[in-house]
PDB file of N, CA and C in Angstrom:
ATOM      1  N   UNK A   1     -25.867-230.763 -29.879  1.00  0.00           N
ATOM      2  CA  UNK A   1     -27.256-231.088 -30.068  1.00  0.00           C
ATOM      3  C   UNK A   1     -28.059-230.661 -28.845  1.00  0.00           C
ATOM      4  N   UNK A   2     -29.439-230.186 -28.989  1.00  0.00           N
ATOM      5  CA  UNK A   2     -29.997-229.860 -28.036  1.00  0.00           C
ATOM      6  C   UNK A   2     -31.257-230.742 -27.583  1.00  0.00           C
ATOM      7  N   UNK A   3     -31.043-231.237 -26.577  1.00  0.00           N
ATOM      8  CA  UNK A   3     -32.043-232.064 -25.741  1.00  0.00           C
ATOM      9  C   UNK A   3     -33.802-231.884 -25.871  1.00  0.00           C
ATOM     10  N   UNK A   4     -33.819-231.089 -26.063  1.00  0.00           N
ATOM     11  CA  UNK A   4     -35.468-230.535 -26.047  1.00  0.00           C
ATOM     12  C   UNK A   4     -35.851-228.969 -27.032  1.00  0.00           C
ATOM     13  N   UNK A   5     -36.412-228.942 -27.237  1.00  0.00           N
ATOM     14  CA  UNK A   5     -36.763-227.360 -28.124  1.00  0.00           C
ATOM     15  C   UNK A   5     -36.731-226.136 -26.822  1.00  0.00           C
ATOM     16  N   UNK A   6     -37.167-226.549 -25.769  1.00  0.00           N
ATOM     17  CA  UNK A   6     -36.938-225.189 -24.689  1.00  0.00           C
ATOM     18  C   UNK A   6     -35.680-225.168 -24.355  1.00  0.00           C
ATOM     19  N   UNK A   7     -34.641-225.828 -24.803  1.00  0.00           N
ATOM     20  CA  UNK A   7     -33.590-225.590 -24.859  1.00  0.00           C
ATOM     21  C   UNK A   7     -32.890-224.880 -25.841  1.00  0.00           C
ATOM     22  N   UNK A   8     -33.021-225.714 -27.439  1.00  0.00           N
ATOM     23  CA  UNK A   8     -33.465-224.648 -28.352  1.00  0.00           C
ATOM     24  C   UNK A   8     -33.729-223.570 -28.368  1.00  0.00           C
ATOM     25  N   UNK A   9     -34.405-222.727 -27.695  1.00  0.00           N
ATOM     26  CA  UNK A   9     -35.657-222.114 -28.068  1.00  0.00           C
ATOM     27  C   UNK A   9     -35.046-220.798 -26.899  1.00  0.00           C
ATOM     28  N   UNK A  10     -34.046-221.126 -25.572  1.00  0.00           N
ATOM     29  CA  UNK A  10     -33.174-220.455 -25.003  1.00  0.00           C
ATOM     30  C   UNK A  10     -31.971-220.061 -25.443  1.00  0.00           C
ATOM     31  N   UNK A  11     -31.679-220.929 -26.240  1.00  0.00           N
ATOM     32  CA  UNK A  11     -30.268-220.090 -27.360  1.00  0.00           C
ATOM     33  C   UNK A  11     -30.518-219.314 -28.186  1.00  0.00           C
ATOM     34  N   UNK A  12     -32.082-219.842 -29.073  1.00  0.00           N
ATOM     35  CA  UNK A  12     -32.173-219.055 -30.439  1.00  0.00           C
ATOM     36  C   UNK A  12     -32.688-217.624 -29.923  1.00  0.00           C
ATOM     37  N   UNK A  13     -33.477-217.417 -28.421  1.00  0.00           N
ATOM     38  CA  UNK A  13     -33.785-215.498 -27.657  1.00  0.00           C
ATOM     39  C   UNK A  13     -32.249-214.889 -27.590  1.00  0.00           C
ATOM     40  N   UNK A  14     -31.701-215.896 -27.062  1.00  0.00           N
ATOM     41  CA  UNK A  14     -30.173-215.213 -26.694  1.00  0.00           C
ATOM     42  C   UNK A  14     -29.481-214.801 -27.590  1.00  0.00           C
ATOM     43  N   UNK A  15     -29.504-215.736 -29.061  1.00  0.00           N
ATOM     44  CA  UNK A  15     -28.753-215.052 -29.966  1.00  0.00           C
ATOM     45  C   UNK A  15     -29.592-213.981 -31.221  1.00  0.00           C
ATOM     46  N   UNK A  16     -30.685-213.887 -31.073  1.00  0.00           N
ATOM     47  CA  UNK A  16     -31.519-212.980 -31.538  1.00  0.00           C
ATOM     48  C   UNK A  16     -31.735-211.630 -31.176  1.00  0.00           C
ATOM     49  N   UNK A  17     -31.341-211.826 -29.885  1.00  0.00           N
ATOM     50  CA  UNK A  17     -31.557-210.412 -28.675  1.00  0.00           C
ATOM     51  C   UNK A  17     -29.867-209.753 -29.147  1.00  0.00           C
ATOM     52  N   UNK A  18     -28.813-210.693 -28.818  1.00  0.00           N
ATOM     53  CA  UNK A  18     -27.768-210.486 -29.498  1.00  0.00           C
ATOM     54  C   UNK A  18     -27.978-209.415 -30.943  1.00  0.00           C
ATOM     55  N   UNK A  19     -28.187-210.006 -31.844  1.00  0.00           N
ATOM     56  CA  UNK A  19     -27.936-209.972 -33.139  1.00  0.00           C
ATOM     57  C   UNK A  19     -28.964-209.222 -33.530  1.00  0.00           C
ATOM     58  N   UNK A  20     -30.054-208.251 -33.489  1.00  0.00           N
ATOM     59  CA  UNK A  20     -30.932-207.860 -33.360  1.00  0.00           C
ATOM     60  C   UNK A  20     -30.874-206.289 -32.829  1.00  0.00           C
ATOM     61  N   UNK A  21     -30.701-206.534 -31.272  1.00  0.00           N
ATOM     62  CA  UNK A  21     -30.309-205.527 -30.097  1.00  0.00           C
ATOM     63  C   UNK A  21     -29.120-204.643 -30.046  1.00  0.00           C
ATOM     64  N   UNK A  22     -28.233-205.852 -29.975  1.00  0.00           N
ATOM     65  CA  UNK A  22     -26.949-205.285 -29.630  1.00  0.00           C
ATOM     66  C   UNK A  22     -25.745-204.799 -30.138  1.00  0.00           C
ATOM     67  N   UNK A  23     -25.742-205.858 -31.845  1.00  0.00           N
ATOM     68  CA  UNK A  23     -24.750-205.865 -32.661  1.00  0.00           C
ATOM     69  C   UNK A  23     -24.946-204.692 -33.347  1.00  0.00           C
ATOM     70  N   UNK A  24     -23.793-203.757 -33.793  1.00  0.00           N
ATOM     71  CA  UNK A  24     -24.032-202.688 -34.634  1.00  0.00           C
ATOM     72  C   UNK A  24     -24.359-203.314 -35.899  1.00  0.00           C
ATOM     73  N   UNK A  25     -25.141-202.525 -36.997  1.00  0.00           N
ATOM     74  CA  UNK A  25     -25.480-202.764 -38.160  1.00  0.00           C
ATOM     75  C   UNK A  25     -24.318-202.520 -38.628  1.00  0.00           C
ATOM     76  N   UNK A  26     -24.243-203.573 -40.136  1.00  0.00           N
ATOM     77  CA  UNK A  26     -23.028-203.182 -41.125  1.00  0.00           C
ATOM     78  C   UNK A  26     -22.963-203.100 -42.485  1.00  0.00           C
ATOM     79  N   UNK A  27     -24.701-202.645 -42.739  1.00  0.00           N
ATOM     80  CA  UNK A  27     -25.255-201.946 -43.657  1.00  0.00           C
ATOM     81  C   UNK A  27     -24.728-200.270 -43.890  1.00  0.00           C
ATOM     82  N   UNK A  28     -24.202-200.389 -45.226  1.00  0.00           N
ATOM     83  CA  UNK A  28     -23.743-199.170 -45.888  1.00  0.00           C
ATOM     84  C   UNK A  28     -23.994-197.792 -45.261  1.00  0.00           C
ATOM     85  N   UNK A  29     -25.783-197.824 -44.554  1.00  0.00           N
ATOM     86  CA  UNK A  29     -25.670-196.708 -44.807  1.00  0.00           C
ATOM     87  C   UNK A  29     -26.514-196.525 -43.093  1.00  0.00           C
ATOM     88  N   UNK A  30     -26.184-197.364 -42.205  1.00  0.00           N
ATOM     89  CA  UNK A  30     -26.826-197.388 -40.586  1.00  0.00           C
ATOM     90  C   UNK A  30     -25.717-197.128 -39.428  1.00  0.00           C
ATOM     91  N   UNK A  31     -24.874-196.277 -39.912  1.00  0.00           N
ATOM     92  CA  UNK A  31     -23.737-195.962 -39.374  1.00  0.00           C
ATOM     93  C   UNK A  31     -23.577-196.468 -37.916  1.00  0.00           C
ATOM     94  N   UNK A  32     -23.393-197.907 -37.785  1.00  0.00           N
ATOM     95  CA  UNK A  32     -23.026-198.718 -36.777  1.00  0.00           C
ATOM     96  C   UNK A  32     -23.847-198.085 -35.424  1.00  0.00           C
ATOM     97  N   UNK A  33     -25.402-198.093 -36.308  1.00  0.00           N
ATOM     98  CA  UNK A  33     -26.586-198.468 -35.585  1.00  0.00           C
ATOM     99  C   UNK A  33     -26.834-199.964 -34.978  1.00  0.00           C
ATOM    100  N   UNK A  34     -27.817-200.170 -34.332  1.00  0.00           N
ATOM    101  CA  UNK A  34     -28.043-202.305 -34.005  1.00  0.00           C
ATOM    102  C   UNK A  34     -29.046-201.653 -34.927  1.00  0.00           C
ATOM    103  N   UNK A  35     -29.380-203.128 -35.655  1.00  0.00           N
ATOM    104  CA  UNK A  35     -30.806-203.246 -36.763  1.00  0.00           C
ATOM    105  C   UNK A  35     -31.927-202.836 -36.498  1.00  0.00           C
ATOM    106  N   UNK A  36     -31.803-203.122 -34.969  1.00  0.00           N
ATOM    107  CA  UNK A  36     -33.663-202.563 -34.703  1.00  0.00           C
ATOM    108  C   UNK A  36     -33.655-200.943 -34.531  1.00  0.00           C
ATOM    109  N   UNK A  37     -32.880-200.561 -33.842  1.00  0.00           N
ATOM    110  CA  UNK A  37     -32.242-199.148 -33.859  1.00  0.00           C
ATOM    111  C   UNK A  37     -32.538-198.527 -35.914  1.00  0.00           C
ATOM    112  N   UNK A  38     -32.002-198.819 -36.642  1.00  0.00           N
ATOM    113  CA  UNK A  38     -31.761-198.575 -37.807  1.00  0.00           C
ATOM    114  C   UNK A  38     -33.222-198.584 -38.524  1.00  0.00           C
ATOM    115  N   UNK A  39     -34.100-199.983 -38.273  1.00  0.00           N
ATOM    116  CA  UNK A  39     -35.588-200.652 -38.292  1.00  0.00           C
ATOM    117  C   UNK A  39     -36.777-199.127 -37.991  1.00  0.00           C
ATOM    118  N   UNK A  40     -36.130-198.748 -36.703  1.00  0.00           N
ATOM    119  CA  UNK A  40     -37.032-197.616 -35.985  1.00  0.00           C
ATOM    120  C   UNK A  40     -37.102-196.065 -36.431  1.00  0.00           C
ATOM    121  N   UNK A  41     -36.061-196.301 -37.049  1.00  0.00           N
ATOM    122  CA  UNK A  41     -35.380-194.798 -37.931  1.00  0.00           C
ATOM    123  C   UNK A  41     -35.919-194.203 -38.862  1.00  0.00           C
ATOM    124  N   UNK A  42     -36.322-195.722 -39.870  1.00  0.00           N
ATOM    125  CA  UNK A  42     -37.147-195.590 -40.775  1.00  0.00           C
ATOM    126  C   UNK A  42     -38.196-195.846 -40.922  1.00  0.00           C
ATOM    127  N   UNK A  43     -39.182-195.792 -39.638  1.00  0.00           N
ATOM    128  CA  UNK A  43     -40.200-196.596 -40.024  1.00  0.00           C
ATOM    129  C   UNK A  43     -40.980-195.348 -40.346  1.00  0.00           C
ATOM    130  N   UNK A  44     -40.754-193.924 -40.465  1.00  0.00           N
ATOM    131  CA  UNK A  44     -41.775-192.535 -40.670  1.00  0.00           C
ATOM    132  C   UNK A  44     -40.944-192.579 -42.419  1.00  0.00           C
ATOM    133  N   UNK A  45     -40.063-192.836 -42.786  1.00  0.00           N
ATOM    134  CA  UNK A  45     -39.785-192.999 -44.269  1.00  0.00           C
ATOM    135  C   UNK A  45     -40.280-194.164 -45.206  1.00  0.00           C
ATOM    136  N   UNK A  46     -40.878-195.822 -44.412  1.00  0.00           N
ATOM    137  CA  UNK A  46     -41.163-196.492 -45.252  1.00  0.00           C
ATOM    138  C   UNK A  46     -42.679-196.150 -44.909  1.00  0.00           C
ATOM    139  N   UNK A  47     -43.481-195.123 -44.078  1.00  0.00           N
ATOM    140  CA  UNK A  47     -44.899-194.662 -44.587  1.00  0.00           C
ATOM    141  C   UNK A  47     -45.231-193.657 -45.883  1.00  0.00           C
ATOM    142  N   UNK A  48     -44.342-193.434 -46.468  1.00  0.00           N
ATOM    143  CA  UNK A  48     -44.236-192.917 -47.556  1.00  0.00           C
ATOM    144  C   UNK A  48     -44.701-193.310 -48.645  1.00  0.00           C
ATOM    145  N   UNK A  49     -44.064-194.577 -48.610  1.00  0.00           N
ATOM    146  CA  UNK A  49     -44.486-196.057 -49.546  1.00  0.00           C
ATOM    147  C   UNK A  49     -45.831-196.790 -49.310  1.00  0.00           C
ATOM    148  N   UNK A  50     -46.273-197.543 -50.226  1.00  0.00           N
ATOM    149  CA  UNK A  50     -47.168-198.140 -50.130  1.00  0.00           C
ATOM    150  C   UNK A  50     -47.028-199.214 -51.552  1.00  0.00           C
ATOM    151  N   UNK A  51     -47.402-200.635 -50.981  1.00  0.00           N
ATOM    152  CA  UNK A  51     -47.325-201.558 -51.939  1.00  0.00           C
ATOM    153  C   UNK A  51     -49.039-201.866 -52.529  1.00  0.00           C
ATOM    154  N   UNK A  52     -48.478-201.795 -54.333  1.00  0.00           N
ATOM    155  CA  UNK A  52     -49.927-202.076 -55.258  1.00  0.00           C
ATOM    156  C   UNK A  52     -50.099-203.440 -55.568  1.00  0.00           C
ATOM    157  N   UNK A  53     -50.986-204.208 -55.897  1.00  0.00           N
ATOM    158  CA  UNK A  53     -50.796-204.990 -56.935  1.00  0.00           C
ATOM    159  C   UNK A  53     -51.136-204.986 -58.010  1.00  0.00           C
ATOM    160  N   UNK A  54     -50.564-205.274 -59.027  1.00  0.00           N
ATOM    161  CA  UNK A  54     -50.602-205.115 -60.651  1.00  0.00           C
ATOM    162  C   UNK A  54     -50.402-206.327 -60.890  1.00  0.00           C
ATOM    163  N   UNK A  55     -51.313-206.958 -61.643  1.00  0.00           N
ATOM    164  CA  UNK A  55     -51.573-208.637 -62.101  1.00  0.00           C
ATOM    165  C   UNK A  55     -51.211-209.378 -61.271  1.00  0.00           C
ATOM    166  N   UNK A  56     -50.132-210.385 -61.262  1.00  0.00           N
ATOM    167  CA  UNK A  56     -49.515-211.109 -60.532  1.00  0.00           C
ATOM    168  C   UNK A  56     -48.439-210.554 -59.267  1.00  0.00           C
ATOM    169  N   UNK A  57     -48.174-209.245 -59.857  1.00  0.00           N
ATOM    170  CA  UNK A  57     -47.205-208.906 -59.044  1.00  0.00           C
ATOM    171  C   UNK A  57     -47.071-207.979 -57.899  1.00  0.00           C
ATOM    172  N   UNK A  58     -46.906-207.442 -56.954  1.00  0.00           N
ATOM    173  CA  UNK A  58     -46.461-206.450 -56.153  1.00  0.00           C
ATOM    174  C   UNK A  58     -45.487-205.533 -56.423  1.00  0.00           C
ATOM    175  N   UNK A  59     -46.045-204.502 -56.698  1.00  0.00           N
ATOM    176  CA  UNK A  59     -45.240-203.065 -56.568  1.00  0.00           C
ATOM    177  C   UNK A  59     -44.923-202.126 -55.592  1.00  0.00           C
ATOM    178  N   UNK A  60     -43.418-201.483 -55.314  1.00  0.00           N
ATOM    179  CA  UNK A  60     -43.489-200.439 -54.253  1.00  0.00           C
ATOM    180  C   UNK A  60     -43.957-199.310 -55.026  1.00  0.00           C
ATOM    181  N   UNK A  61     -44.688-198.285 -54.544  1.00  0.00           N
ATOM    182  CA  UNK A  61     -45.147-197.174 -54.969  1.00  0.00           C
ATOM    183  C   UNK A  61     -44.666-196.517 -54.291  1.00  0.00           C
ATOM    184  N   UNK A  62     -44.443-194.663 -54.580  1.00  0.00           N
ATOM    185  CA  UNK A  62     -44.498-193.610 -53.908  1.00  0.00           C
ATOM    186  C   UNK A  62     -45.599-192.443 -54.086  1.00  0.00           C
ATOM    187  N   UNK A  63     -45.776-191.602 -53.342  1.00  0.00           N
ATOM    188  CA  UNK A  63     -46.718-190.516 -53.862  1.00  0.00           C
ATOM    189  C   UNK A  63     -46.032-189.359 -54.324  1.00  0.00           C
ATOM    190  N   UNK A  64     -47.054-189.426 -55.987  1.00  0.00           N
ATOM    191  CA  UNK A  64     -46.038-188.519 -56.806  1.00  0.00           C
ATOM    192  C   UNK A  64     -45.797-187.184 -56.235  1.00  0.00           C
ATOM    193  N   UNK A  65     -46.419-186.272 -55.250  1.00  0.00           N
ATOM    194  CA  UNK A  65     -45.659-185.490 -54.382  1.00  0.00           C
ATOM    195  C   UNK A  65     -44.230-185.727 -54.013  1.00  0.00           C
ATOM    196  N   UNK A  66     -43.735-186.681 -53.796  1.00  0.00           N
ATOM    197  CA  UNK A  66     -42.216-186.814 -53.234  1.00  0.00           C
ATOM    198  C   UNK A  66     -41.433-186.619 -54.157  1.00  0.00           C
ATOM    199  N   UNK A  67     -41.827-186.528 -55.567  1.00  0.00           N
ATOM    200  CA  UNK A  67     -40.611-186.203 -56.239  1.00  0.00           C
ATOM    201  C   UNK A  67     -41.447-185.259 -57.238  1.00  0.00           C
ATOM    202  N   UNK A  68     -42.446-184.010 -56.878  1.00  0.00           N
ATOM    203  CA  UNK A  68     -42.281-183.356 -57.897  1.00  0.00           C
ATOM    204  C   UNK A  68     -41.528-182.192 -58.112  1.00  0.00           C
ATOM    205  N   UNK A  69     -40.511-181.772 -57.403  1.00  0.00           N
ATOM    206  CA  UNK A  69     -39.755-181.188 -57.833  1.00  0.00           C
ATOM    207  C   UNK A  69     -38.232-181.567 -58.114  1.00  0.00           C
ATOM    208  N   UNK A  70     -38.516-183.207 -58.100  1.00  0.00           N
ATOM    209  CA  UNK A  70     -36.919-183.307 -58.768  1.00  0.00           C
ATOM    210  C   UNK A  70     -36.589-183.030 -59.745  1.00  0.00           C
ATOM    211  N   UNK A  71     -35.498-182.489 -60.000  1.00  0.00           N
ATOM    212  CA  UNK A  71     -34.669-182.230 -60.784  1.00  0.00           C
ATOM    213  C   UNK A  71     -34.997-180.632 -61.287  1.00  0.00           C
ATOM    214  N   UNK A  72     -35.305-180.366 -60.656  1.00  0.00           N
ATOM    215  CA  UNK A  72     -35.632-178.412 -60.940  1.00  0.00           C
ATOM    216  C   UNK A  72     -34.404-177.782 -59.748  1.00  0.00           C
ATOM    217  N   UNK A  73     -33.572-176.651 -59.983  1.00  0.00           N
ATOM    218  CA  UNK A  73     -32.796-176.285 -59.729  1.00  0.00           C
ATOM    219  C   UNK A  73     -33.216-174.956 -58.577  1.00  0.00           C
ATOM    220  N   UNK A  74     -32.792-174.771 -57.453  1.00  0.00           N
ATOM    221  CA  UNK A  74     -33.105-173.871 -57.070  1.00  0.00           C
ATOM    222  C   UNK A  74     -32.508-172.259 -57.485  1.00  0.00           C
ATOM    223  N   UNK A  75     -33.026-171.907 -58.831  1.00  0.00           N
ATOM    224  CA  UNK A  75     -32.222-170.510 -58.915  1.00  0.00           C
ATOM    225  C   UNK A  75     -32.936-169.628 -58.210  1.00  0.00           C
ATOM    226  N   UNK A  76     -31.824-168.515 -57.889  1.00  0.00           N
ATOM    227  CA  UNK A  76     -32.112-167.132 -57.309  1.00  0.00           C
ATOM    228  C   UNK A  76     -31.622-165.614 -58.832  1.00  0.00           C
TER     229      UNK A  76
END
């Protein structure tokens, strides 16, 4: 148990800075990046995106540029 919240509050930096900073990621696809490392990687790929709202809800969007040439084959 901890005596006071600034006591608290010195474990929960330490293990955040930890877990955050230092620990490799062990997400599929952040090839034992740390999270913020992995966080920073993508942050020029999640400007791509942009969230709508439609009635009640929130949507991720993309701009239909990013995929208009999927699925067309490059022949020569």
């Amino acid at each position: 148990m901890y005596s006071s919240k600034e006591e608290f509050q010195q474990d929960a930096d330490i293990w955040l800075n930890y877990y955050n900073i230092q620990r490799t990621h062990s997400g599929k696809y952040c090839n034992e990046k740390t999270p913020l490392k992995t966080f920073l990687d993508s942050v020029d790929l999640a400007k791509n995106y942009y969230i709508e709202k439609e009635n009640e809800n929130y949507i991720l969007r993309y701009p239909d540029f990013m995929f208009a040439n999927y699925g067309q084959r490059n022949e020569k």
